[in-house]
PDB file of N, CA and C in Angstrom:
ATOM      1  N   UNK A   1      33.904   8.017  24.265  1.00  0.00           N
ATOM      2  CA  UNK A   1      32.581   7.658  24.737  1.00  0.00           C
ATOM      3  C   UNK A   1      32.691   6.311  25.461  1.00  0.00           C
ATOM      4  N   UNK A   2      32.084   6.285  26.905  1.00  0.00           N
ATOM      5  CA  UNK A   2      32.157   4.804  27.417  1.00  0.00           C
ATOM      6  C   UNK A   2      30.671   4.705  27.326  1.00  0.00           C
ATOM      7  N   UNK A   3      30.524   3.361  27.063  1.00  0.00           N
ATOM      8  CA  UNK A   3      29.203   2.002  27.610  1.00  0.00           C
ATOM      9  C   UNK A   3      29.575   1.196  28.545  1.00  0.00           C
ATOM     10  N   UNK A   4      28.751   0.899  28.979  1.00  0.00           N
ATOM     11  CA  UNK A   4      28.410  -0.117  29.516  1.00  0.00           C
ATOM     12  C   UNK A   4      27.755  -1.709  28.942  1.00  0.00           C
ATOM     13  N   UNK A   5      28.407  -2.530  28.927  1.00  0.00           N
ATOM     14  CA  UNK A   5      27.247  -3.731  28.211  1.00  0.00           C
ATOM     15  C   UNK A   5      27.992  -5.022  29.177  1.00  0.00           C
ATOM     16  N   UNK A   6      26.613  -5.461  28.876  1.00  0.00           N
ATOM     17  CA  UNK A   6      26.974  -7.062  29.286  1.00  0.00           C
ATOM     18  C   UNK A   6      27.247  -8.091  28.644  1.00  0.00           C
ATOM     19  N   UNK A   7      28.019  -9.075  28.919  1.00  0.00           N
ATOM     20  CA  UNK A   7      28.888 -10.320  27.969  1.00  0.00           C
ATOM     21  C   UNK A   7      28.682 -11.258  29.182  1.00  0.00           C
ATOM     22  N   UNK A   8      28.253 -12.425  28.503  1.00  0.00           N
ATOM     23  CA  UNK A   8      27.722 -13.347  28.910  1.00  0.00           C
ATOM     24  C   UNK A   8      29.568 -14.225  29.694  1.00  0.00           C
ATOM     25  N   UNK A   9      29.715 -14.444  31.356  1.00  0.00           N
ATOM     26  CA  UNK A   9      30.755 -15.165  31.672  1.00  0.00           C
ATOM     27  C   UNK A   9      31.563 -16.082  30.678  1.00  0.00           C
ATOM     28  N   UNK A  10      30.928 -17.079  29.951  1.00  0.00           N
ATOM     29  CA  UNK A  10      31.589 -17.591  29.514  1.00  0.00           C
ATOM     30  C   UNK A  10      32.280 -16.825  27.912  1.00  0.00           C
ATOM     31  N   UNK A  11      31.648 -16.317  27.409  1.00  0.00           N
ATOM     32  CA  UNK A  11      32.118 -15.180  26.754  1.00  0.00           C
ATOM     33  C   UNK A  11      33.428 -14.237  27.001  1.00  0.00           C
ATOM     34  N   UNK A  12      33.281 -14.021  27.887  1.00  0.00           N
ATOM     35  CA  UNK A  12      34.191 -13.124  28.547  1.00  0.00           C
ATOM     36  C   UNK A  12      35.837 -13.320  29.228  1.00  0.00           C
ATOM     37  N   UNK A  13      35.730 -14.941  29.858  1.00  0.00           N
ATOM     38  CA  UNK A  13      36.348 -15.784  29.829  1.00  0.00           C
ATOM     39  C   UNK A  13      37.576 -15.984  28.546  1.00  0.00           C
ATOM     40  N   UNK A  14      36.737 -16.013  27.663  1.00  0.00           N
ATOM     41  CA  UNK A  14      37.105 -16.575  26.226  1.00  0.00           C
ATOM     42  C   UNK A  14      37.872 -14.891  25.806  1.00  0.00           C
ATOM     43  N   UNK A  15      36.978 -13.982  26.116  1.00  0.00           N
ATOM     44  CA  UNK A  15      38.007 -12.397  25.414  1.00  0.00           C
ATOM     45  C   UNK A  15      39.173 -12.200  26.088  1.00  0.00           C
ATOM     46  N   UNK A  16      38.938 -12.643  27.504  1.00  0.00           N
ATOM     47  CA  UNK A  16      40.210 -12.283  28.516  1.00  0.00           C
ATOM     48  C   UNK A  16      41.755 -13.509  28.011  1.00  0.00           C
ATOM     49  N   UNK A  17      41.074 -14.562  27.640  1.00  0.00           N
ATOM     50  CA  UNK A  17      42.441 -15.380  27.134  1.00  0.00           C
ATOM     51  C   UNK A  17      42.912 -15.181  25.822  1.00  0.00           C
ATOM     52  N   UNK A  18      41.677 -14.484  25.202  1.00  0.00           N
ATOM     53  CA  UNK A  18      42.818 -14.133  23.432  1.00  0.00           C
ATOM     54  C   UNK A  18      43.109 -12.860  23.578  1.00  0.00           C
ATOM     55  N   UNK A  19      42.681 -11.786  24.738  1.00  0.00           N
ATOM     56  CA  UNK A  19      42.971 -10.882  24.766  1.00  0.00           C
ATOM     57  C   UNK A  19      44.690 -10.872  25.099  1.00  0.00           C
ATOM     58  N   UNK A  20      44.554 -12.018  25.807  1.00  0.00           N
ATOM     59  CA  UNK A  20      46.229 -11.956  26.826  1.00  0.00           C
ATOM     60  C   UNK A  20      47.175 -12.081  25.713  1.00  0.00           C
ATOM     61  N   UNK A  21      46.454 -13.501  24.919  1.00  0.00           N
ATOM     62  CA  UNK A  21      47.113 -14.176  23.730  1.00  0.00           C
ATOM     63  C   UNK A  21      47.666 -12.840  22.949  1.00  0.00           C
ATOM     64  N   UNK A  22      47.004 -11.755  22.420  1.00  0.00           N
ATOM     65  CA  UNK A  22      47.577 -10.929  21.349  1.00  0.00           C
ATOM     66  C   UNK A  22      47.808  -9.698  22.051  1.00  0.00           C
ATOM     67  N   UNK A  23      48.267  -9.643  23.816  1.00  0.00           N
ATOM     68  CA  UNK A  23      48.766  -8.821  24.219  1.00  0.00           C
ATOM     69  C   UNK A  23      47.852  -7.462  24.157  1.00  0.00           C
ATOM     70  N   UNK A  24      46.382  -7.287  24.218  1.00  0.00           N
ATOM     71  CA  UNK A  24      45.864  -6.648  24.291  1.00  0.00           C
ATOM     72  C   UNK A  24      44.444  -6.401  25.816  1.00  0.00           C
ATOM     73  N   UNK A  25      44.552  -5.560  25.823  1.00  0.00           N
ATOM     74  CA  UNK A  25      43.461  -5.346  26.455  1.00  0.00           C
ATOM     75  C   UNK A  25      41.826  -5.922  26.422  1.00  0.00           C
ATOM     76  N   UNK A  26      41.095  -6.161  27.092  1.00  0.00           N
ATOM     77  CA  UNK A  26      39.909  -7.128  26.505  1.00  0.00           C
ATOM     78  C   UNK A  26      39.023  -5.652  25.600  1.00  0.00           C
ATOM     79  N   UNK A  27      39.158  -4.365  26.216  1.00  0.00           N
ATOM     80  CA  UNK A  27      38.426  -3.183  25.768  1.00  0.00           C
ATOM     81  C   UNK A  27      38.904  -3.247  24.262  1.00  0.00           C
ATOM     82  N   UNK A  28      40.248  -3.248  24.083  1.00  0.00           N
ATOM     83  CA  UNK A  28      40.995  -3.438  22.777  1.00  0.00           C
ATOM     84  C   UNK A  28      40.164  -4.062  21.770  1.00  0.00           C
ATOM     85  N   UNK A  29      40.493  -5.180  22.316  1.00  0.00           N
ATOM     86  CA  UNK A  29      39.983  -7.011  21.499  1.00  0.00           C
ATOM     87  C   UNK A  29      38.307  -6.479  21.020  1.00  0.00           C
ATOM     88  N   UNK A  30      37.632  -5.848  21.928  1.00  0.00           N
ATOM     89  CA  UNK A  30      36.249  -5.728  22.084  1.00  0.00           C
ATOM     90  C   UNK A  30      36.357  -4.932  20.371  1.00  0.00           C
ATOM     91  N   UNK A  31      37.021  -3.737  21.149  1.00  0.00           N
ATOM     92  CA  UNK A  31      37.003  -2.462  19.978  1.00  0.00           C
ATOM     93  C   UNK A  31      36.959  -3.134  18.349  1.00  0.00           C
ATOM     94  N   UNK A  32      38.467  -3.433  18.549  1.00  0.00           N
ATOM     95  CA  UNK A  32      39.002  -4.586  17.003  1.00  0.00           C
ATOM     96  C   UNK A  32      37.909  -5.553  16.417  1.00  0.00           C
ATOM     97  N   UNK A  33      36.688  -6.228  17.560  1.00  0.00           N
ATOM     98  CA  UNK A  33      36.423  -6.773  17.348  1.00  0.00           C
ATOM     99  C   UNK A  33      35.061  -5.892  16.325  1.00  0.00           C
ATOM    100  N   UNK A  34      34.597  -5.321  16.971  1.00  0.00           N
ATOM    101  CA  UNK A  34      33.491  -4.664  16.523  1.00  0.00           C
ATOM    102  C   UNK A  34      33.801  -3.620  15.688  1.00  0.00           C
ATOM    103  N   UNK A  35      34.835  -3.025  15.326  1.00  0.00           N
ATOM    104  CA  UNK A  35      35.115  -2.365  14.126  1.00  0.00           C
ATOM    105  C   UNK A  35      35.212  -3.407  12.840  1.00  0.00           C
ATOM    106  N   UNK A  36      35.917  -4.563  13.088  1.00  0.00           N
ATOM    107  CA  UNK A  36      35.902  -5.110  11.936  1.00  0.00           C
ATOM    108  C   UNK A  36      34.232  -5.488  11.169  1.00  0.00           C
ATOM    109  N   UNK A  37      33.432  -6.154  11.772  1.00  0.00           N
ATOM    110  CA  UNK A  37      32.210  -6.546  11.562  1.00  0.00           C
ATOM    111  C   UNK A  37      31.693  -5.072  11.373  1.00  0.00           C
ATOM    112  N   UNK A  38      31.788  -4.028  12.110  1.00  0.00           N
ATOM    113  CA  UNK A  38      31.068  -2.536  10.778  1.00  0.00           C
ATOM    114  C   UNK A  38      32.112  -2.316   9.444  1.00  0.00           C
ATOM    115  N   UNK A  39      33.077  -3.044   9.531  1.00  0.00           N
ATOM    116  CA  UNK A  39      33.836  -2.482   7.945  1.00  0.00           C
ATOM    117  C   UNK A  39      33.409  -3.499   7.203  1.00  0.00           C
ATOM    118  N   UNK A  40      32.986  -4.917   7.747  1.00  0.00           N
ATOM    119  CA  UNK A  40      32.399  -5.960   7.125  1.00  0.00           C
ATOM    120  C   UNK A  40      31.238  -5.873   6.395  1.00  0.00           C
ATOM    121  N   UNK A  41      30.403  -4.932   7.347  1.00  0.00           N
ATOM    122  CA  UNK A  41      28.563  -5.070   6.987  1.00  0.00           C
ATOM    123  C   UNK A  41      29.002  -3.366   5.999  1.00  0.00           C
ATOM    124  N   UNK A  42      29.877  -2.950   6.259  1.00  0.00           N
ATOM    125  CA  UNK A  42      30.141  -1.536   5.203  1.00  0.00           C
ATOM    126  C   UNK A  42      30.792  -2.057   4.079  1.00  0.00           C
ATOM    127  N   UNK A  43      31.599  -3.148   3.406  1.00  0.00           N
ATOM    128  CA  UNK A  43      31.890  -3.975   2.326  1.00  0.00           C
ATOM    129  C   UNK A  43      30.453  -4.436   2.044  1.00  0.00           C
ATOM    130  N   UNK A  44      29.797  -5.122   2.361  1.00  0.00           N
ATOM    131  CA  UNK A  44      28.659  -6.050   2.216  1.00  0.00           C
ATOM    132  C   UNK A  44      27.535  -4.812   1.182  1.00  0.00           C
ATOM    133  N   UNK A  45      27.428  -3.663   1.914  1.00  0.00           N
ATOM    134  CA  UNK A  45      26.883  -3.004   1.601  1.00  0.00           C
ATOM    135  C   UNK A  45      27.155  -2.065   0.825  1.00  0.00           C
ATOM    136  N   UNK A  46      28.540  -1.864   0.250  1.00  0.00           N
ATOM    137  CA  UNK A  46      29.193  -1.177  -0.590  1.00  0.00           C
ATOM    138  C   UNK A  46      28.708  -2.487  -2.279  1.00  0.00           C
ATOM    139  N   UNK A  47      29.111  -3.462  -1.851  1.00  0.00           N
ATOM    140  CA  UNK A  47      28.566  -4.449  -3.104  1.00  0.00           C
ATOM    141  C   UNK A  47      27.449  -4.881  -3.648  1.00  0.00           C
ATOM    142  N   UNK A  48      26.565  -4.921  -2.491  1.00  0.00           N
ATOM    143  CA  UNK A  48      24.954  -4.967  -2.771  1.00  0.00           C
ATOM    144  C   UNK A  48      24.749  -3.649  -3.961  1.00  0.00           C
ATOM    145  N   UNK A  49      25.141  -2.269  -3.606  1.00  0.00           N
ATOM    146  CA  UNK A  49      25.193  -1.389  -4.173  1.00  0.00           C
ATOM    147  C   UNK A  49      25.588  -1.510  -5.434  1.00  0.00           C
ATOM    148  N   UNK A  50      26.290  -2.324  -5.802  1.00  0.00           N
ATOM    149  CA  UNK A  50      26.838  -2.375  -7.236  1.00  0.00           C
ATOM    150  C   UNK A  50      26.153  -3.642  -8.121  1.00  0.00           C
ATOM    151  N   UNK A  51      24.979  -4.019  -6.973  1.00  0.00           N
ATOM    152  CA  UNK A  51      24.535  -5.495  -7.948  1.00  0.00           C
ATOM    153  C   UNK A  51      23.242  -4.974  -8.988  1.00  0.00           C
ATOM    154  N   UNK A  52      23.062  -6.148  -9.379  1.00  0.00           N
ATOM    155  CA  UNK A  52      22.132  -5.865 -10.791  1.00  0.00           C
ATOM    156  C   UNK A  52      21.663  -6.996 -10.921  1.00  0.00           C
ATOM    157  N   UNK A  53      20.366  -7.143 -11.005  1.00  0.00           N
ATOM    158  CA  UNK A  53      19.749  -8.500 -11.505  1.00  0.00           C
ATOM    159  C   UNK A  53      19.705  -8.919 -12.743  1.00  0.00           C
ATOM    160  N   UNK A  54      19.822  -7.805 -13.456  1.00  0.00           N
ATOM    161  CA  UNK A  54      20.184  -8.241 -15.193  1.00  0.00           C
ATOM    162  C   UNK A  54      21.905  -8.762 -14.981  1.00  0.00           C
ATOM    163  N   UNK A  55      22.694  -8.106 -14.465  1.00  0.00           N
ATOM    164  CA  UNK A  55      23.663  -8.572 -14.772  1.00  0.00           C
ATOM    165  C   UNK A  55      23.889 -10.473 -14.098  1.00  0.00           C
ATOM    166  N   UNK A  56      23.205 -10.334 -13.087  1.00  0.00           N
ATOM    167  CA  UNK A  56      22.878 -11.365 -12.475  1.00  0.00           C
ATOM    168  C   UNK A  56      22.784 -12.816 -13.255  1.00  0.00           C
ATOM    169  N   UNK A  57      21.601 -12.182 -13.789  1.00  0.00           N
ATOM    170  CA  UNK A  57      20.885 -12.952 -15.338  1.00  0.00           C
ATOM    171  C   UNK A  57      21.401 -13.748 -15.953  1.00  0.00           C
ATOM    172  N   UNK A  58      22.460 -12.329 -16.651  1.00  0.00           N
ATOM    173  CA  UNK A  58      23.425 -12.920 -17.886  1.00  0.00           C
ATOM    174  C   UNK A  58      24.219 -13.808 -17.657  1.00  0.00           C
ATOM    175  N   UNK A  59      25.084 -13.871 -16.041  1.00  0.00           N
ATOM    176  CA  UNK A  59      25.817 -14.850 -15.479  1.00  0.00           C
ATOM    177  C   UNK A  59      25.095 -15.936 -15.186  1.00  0.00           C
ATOM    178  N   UNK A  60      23.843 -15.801 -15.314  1.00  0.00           N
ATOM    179  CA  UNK A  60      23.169 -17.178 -14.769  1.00  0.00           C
ATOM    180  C   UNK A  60      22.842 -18.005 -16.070  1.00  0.00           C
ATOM    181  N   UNK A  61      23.005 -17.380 -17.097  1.00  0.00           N
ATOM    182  CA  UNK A  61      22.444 -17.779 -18.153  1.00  0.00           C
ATOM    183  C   UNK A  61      23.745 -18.716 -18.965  1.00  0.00           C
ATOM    184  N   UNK A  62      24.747 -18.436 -18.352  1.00  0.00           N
ATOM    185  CA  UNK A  62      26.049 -18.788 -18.844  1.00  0.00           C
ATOM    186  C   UNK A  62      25.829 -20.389 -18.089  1.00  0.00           C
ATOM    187  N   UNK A  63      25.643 -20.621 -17.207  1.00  0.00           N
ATOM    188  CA  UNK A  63      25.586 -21.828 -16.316  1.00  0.00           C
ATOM    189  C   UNK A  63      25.025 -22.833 -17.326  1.00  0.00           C
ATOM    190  N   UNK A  64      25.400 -23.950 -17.341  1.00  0.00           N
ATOM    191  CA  UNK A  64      24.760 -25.415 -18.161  1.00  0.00           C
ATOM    192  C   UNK A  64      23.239 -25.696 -17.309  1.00  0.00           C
ATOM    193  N   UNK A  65      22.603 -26.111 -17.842  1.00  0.00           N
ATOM    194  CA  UNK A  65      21.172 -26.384 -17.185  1.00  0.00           C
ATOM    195  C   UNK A  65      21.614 -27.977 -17.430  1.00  0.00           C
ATOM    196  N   UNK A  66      22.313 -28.339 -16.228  1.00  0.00           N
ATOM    197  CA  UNK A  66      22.570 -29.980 -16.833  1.00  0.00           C
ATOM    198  C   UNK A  66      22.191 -30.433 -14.732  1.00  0.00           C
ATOM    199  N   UNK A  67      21.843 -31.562 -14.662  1.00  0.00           N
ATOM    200  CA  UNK A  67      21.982 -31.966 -13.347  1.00  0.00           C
ATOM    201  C   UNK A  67      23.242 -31.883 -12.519  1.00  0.00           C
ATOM    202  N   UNK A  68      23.442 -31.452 -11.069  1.00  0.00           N
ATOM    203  CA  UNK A  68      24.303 -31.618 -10.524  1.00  0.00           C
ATOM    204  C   UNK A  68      25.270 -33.000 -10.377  1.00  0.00           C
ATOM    205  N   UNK A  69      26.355 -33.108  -9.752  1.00  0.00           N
ATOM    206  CA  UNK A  69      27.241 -34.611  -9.504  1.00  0.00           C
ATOM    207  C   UNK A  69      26.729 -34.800  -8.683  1.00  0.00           C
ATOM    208  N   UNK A  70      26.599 -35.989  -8.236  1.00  0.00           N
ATOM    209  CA  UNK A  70      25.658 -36.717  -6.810  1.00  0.00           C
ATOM    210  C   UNK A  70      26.248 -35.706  -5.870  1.00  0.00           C
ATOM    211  N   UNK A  71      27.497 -35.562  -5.471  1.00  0.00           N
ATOM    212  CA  UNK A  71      27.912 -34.808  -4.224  1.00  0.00           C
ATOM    213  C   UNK A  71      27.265 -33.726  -4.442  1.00  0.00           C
ATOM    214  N   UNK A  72      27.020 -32.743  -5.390  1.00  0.00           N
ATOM    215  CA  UNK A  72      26.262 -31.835  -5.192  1.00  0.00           C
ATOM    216  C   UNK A  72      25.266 -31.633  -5.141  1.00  0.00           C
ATOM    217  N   UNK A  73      23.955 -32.163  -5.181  1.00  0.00           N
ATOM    218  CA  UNK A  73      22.431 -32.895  -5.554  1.00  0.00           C
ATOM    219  C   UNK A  73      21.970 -32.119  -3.890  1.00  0.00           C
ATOM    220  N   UNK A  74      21.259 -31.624  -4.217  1.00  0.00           N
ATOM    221  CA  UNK A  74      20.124 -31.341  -2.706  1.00  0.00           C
ATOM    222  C   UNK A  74      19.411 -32.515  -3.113  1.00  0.00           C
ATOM    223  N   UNK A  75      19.505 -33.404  -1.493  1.00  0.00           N
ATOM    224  CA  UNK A  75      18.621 -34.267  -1.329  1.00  0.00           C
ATOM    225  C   UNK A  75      16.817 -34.182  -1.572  1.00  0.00           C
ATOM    226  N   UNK A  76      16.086 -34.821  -1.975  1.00  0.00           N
ATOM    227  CA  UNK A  76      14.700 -34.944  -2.022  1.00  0.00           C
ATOM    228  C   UNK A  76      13.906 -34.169  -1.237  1.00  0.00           C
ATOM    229  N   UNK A  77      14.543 -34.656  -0.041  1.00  0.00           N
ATOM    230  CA  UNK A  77      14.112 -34.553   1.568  1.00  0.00           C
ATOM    231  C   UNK A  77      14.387 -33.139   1.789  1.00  0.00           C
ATOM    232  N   UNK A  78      14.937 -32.569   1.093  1.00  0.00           N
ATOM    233  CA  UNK A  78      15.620 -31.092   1.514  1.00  0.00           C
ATOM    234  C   UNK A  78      14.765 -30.122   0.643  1.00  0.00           C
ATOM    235  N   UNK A  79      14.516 -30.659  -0.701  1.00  0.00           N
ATOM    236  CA  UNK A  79      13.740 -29.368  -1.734  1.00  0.00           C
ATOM    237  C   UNK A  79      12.518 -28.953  -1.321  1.00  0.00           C
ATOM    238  N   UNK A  80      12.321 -27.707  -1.635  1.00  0.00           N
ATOM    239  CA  UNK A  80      10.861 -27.061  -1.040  1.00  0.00           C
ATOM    240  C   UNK A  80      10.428 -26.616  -2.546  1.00  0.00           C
TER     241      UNK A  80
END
């Protein structure tokens, strides 16, 4: 099956030099590229599938209810 789509010049630019880089075709690079991100969002969605908010829970419940270390602290300015 061919498409047609458009990729923005500077985009394209950028597929044609890693395309060269790994000796592939930019159609290639395209392909590789966009199969991975559907096996990605098909992982993503294979795990959602297996979640549980009780189980969720129980792991959350394990956590210390103690304040974060300064480095970890959401600022003031940041909490909603």
């Amino acid at each position: 099956m061919t498409r047609q789509i458009s990729i923005p010049d500077d985009i394209m630019v950028q597929a044609e030099e890693l395309a060269a880089q790994q000796h592939l075709t930019v159609d290639e690079l395209i392909a590789t590229a966009l199969s991975d991100q559907i096996a990605g969002a098909a992982y993503i969605r294979r795990r959602a599938e297996r979640a549980s908010l009780a189980r969720f829970k129980e792991a959350l419940a394990l956590v210390p209810d103690i304040a974060p270390d300064a480095y970890d602290a959401i600022p003031e300015s940041q909490q909603t």
